[in-house]
N, C-alpha and C. Protein backbone atom coordinates (compact mmCIF):
# COMPACT_ATOMS: atom_id res chain seq x y z
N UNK A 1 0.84 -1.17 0.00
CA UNK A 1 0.00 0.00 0.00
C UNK A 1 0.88 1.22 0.00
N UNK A 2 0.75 1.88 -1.11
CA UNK A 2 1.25 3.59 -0.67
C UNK A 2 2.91 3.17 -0.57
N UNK A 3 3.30 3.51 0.21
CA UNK A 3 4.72 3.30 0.37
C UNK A 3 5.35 1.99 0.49
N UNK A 4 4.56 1.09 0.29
CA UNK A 4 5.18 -0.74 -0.02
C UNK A 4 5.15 -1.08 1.88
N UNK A 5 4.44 -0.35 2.54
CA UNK A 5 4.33 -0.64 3.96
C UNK A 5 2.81 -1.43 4.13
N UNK A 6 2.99 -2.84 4.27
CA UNK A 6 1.46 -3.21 4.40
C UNK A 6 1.34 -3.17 5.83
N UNK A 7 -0.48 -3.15 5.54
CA UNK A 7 -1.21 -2.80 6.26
C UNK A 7 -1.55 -3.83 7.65
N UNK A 8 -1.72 -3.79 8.26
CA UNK A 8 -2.01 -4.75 9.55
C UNK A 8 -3.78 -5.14 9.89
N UNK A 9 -4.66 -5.64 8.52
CA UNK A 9 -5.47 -5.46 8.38
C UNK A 9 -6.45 -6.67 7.98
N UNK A 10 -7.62 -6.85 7.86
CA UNK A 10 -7.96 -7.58 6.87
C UNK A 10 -8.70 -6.47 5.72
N UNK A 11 -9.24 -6.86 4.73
CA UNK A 11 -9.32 -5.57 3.92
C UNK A 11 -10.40 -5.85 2.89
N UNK A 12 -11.45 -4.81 2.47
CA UNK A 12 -12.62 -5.03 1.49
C UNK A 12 -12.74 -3.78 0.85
N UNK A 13 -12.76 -4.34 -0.94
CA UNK A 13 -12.81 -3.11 -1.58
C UNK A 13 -14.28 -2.71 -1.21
N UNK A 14 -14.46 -1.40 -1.23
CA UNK A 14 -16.36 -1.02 -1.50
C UNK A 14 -16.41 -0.58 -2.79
N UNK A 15 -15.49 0.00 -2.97
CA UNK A 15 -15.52 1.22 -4.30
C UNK A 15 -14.36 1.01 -5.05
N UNK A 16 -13.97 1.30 -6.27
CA UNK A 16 -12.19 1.72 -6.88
C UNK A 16 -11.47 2.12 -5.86
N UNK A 17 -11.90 3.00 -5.36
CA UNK A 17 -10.32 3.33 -4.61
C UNK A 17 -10.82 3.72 -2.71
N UNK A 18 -12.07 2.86 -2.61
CA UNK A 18 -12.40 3.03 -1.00
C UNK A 18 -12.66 1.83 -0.56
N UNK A 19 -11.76 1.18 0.49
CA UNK A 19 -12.14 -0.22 1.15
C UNK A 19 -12.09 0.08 3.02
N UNK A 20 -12.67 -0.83 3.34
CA UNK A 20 -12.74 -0.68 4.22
C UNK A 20 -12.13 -2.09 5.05
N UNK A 21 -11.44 -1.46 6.30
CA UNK A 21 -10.05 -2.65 6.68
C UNK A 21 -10.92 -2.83 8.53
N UNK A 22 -10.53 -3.73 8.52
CA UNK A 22 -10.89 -4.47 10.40
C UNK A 22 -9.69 -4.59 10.69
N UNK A 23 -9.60 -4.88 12.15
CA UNK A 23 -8.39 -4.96 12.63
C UNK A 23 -9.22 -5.63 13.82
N UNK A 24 -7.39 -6.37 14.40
CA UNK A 24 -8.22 -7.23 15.45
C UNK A 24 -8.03 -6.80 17.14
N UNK A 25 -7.70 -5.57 17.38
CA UNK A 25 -7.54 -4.57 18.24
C UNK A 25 -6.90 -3.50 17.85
N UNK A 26 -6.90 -2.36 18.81
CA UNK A 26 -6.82 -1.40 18.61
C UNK A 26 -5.28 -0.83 18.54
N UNK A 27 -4.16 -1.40 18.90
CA UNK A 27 -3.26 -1.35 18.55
C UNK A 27 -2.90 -1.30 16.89
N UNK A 28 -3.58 -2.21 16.52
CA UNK A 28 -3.32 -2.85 15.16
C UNK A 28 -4.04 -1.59 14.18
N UNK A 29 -5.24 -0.86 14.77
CA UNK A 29 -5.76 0.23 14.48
C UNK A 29 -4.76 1.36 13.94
N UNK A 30 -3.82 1.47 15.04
CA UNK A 30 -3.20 2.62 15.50
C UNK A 30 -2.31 2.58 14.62
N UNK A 31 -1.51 1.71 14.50
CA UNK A 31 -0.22 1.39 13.71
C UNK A 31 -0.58 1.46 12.04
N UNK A 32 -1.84 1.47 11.51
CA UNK A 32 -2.48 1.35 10.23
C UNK A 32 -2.75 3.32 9.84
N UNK A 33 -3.12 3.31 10.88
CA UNK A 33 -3.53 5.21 10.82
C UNK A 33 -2.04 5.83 10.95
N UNK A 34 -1.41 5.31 11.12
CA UNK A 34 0.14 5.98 11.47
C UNK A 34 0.64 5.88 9.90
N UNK A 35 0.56 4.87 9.68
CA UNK A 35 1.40 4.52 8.34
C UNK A 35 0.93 5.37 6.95
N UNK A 36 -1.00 5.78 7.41
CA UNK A 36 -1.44 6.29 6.29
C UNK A 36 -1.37 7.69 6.86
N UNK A 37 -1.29 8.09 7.95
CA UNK A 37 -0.53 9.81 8.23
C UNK A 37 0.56 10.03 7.77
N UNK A 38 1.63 9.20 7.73
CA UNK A 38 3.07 9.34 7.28
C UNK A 38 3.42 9.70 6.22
N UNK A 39 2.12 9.22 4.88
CA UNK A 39 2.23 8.82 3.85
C UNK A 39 2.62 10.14 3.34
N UNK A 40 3.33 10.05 2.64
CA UNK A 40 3.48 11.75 1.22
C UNK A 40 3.07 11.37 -0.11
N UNK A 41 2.33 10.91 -0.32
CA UNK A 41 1.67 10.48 -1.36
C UNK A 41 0.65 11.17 -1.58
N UNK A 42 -0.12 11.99 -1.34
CA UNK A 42 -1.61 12.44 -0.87
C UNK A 42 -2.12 12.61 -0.17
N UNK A 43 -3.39 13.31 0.10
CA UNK A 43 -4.31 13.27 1.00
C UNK A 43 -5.40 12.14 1.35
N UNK A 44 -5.35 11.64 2.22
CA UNK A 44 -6.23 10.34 2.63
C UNK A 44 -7.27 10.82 2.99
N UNK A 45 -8.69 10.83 3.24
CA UNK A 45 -9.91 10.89 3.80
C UNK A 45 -10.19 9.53 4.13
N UNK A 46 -10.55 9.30 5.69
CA UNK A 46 -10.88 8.28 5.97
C UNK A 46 -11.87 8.45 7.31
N UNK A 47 -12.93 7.23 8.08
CA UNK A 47 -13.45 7.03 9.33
C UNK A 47 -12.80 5.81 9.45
N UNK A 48 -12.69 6.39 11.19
CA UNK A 48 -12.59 5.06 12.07
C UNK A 48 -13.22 5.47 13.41
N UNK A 49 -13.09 3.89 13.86
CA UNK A 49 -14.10 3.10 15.00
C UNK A 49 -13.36 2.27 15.78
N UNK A 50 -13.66 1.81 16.37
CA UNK A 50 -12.91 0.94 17.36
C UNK A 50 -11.67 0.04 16.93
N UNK A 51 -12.47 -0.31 15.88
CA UNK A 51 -11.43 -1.65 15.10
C UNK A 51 -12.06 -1.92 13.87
N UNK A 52 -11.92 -0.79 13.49
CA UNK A 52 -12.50 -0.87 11.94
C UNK A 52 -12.28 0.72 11.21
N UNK A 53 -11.54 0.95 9.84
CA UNK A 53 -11.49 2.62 9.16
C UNK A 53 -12.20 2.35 7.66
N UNK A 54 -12.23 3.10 7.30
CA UNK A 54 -13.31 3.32 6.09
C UNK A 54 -12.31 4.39 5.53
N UNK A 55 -11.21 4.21 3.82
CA UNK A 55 -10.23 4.70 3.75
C UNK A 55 -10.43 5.09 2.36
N UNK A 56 -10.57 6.29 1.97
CA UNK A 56 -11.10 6.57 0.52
C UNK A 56 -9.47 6.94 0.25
N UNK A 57 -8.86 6.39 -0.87
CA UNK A 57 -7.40 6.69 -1.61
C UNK A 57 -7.39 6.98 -2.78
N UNK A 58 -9.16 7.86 -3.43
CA UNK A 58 -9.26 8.45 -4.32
C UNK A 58 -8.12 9.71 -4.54
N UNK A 59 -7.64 10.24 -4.01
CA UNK A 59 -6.93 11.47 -4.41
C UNK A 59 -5.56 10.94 -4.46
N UNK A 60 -5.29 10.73 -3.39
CA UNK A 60 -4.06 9.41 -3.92
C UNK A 60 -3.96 9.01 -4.78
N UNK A 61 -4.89 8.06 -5.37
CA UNK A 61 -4.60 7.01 -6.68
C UNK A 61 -5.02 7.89 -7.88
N UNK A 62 -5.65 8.70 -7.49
CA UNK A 62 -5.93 9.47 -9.46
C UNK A 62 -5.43 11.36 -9.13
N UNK A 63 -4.79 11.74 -8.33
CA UNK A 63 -4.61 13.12 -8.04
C UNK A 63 -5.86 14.06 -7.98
N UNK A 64 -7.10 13.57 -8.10
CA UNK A 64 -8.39 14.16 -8.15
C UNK A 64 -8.82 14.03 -6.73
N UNK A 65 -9.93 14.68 -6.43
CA UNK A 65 -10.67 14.76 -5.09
C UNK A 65 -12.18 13.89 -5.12
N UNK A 66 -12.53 13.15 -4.29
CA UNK A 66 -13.44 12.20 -3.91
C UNK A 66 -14.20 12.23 -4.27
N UNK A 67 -15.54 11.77 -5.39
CA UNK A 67 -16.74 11.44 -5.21
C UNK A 67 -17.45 10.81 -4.36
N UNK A 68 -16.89 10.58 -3.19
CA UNK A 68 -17.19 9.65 -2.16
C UNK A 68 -17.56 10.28 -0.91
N UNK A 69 -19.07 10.72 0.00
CA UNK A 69 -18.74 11.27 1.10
C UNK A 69 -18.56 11.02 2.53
N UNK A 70 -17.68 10.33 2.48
CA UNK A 70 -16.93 9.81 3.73
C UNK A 70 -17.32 10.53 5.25
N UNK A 71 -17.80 11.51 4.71
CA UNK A 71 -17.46 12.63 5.95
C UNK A 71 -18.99 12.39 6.60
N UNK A 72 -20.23 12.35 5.67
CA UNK A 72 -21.20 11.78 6.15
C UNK A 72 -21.13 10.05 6.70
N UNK A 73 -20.57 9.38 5.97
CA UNK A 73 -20.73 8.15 6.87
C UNK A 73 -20.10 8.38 7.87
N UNK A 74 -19.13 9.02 8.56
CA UNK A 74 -18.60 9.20 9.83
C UNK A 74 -19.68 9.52 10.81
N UNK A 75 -20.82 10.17 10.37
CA UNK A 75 -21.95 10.87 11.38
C UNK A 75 -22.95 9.47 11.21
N UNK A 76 -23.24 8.99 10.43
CA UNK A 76 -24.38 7.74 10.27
C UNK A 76 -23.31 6.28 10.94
N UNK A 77 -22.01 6.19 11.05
CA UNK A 77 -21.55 4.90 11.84
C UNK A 77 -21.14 5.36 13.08
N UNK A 78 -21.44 6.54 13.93
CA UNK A 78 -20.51 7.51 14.88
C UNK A 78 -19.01 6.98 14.60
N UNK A 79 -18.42 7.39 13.84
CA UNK A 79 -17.24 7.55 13.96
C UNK A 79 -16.63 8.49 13.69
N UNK A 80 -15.28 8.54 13.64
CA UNK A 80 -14.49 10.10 13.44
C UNK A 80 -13.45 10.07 12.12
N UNK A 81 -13.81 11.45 12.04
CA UNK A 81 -13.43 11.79 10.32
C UNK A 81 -12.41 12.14 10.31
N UNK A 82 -10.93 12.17 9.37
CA UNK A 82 -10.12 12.29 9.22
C UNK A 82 -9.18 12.76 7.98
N UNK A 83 -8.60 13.63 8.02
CA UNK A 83 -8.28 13.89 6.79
C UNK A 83 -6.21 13.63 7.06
N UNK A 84 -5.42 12.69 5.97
CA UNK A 84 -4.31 12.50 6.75
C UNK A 84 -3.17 12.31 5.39
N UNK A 85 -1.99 12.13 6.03
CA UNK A 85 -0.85 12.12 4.64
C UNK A 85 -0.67 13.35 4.37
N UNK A 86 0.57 13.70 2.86
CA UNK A 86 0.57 14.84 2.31
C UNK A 86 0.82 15.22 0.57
């Protein structure tokens, strides 16, 4: 993924370029959101939850900005929205 750093995840596409990854605690969480903050590749938009993120890598993978609104499913799964990378 992104910088050849995989992910600590299990993983499901939803969309082209938005899947959504589980994890099997929250450590494993942490260490996944780190790797995609680090990234200089782009801007990430993503939600997460306990042990679970929702990771749109539309702008990433095509230099364009999201058709996807992430920012509302963050309010319909309570989770928290994120915008990360550079």
């Amino acid at each position: 993924m992104g910088d050849g750093v995989p992910l600590t995840s299990e993983q499901k596409l939803c969309f082209e370029n938005v899947q959504l990854d589980l994890y099997p605690d929250q450590n494993a969480l942490q260490e996944s959101y780190q790797i995609l903050s680090d990234t200089n590749q782009g801007k990430i938009h993503l939600v997460h939850g306990k042990n679970w993120m929702v990771v749109d890598l539309s702008q990433m993978a095509t230099g364009q900005p999201s058709t996807k609104n992430i920012e509302r499913l963050a309010k319909e799964l309570n989770g928290e929205y994120a915008v990360v990378g550079s």
